[in-house]
Protein backbone atom coordinates (compact mmCIF):
# COMPACT_ATOMS: atom_id res chain seq x y z
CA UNK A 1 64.27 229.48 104.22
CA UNK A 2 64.06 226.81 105.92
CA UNK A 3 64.91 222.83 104.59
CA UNK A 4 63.90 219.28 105.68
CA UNK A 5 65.93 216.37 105.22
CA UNK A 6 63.68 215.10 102.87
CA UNK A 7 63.99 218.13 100.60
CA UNK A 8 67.64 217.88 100.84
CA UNK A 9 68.31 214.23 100.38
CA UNK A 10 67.35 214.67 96.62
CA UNK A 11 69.63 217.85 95.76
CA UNK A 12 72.56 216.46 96.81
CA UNK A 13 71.73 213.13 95.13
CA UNK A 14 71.17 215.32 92.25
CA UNK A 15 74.42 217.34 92.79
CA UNK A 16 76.89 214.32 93.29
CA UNK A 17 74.92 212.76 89.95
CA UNK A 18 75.62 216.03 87.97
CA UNK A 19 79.56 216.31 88.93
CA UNK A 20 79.99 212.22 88.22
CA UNK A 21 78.92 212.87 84.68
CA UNK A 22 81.16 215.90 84.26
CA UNK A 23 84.59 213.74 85.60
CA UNK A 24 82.15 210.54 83.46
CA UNK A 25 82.56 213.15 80.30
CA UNK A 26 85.98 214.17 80.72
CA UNK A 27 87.76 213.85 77.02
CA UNK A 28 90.66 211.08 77.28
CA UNK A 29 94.04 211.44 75.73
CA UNK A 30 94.89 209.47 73.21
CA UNK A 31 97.02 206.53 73.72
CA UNK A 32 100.31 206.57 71.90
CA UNK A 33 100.92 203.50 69.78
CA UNK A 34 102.48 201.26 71.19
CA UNK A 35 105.73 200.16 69.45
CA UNK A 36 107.06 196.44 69.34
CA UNK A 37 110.54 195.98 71.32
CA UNK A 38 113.60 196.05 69.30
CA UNK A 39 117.26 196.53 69.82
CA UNK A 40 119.33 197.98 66.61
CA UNK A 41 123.52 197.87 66.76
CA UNK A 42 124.38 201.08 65.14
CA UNK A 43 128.29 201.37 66.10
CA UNK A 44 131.15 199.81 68.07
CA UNK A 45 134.29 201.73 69.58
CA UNK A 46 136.71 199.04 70.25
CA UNK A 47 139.48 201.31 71.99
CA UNK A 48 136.89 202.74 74.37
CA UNK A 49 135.06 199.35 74.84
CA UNK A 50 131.95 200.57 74.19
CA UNK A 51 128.62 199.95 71.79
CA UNK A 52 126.15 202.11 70.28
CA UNK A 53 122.89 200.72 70.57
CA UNK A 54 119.18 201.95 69.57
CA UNK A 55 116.63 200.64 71.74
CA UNK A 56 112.89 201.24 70.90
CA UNK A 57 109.37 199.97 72.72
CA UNK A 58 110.86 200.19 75.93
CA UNK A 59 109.14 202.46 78.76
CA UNK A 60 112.97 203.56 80.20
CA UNK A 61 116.64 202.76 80.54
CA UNK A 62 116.84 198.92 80.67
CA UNK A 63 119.55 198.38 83.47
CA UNK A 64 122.82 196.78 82.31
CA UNK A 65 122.76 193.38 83.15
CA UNK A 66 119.60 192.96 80.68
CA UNK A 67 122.55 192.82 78.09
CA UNK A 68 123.68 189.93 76.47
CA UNK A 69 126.34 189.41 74.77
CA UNK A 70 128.40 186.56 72.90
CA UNK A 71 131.93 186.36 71.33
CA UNK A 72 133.09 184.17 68.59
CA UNK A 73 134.67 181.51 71.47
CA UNK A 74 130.76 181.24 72.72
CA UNK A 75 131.50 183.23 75.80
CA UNK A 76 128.43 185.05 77.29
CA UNK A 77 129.03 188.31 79.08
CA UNK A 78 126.72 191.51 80.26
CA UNK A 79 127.24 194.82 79.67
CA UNK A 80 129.58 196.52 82.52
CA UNK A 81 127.57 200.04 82.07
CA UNK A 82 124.89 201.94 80.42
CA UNK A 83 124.37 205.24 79.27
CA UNK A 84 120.77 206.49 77.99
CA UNK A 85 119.78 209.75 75.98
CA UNK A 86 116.60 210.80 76.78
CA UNK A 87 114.25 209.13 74.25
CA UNK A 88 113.79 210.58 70.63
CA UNK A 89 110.49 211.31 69.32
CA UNK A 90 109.75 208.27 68.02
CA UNK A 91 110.13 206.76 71.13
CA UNK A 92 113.42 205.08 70.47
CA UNK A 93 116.79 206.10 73.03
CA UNK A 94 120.14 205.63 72.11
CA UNK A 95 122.48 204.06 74.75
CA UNK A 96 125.86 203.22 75.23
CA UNK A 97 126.78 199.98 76.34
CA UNK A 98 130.39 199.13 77.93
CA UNK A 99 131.87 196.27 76.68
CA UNK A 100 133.91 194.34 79.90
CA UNK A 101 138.15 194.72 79.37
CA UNK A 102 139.23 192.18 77.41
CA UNK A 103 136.10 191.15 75.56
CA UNK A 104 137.23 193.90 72.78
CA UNK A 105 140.06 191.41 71.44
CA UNK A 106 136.91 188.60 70.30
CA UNK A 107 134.52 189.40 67.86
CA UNK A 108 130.77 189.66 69.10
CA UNK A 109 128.47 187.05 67.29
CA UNK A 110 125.28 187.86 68.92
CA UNK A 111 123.86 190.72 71.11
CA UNK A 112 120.44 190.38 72.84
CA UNK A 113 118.33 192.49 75.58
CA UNK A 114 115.78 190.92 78.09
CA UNK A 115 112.92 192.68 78.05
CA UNK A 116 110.63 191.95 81.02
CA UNK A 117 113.72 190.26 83.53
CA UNK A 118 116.53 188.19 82.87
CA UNK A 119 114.05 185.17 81.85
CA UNK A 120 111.63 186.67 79.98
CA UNK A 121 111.25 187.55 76.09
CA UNK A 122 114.31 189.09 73.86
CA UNK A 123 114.97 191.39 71.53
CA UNK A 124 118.18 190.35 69.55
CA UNK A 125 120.24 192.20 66.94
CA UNK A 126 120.66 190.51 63.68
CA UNK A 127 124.19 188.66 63.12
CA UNK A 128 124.72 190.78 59.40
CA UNK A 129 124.36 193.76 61.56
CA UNK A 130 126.99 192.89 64.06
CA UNK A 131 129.23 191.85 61.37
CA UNK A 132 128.93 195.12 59.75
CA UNK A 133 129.74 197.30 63.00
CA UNK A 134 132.35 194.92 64.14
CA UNK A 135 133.83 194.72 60.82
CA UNK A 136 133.82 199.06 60.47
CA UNK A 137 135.04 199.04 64.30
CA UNK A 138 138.20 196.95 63.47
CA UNK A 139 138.40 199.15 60.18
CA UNK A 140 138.67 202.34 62.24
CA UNK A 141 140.62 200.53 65.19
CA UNK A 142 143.49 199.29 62.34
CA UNK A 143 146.68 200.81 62.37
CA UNK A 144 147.78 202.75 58.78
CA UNK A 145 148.68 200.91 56.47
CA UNK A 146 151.03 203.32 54.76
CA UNK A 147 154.90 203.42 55.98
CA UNK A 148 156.02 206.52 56.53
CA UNK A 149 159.03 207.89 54.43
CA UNK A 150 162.41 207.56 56.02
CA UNK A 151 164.08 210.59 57.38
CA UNK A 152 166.64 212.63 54.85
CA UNK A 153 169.23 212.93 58.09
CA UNK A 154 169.17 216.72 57.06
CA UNK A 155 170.26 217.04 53.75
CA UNK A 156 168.80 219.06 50.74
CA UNK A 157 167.14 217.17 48.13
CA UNK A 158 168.44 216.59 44.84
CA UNK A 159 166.59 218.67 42.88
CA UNK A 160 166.24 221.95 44.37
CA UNK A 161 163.94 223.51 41.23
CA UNK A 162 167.35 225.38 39.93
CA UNK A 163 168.27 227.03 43.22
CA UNK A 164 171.88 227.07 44.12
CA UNK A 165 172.55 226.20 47.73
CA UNK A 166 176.25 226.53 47.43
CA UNK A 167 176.38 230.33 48.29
């Protein structure tokens, strides 16, 4: 059998039309919703320097310096560190952010991450939430409040339930 080029011009015109409509037809996946940026304080450990944050709408690991922070003297200061679980299924991570030596002493008053670079938009934990983790981290951080009872330098106490020690 024998072909021209004018007999084959149309089959593969024919052929490349038929395989562009089967990638054309291809089903797409679904896009996730997308979910608005926001930045949650959930705990504070003041004698390891370090807060708990919940970050959600964010593609991966923002890097360290895209948190802000502020004390009660006004002072702004980054996070030193970062440490990311892998996302949940809703999309939100968890992440723990180290809090520089000697910030630990001054309450925080505000918390904020840049989302898209250091000058772009912000998502910014509310002050009642701070209050409440800083307040619960100081809580745990306290020392007890109870004295403890003074030592009895060895001897029995006075009522011994009716038992005679004498013998």
């Amino acid at each position: 059998m024998h072909m021209d080029r004018h007999t084959a011009a149309p089959i593969v015109v024919v052929t490349l039309l038929v395989g562009v409509a089967v990638a054309w037809a291809k089903p797409k996946k679904e896009p996730t919703p997308k979910v608005p940026p926001s930045l949650h304080l959930r705990a504070i450990d003041l004698a390891h320097r370090l807060a708990l944050v919940e970050v959600a709408g964010v593609a991966k690991p923002p890097p360290a310096n895209y948190f802000t922070m502020t004390d009660d003297r006004e002072r702004h200061y980054i996070a030193q560190s970062i440490h990311c679980d892998p996302p949940l299924p809703s999309g939100a991570r968890t992440c723990e952010l180290e809090i520089p030596v000697g910030y630990e002493r001054h309450p925080m008053t505000s918390l904020e991450l840049h989302l898209r670079g250091l000058h772009g938009k912000v998502a910014v934990v509310g002050a009642d939430e701070i209050r409440a983790a800083w307040a619960a981290a100081e809580q745990a951080h306290a020392p007890p409040t109870f004295a403890p009872a003074p030592p009895d330098g060895g001897a029995p106490p006075a009522d011994l339930g009716g038992l005679d020690m004498t013998r």
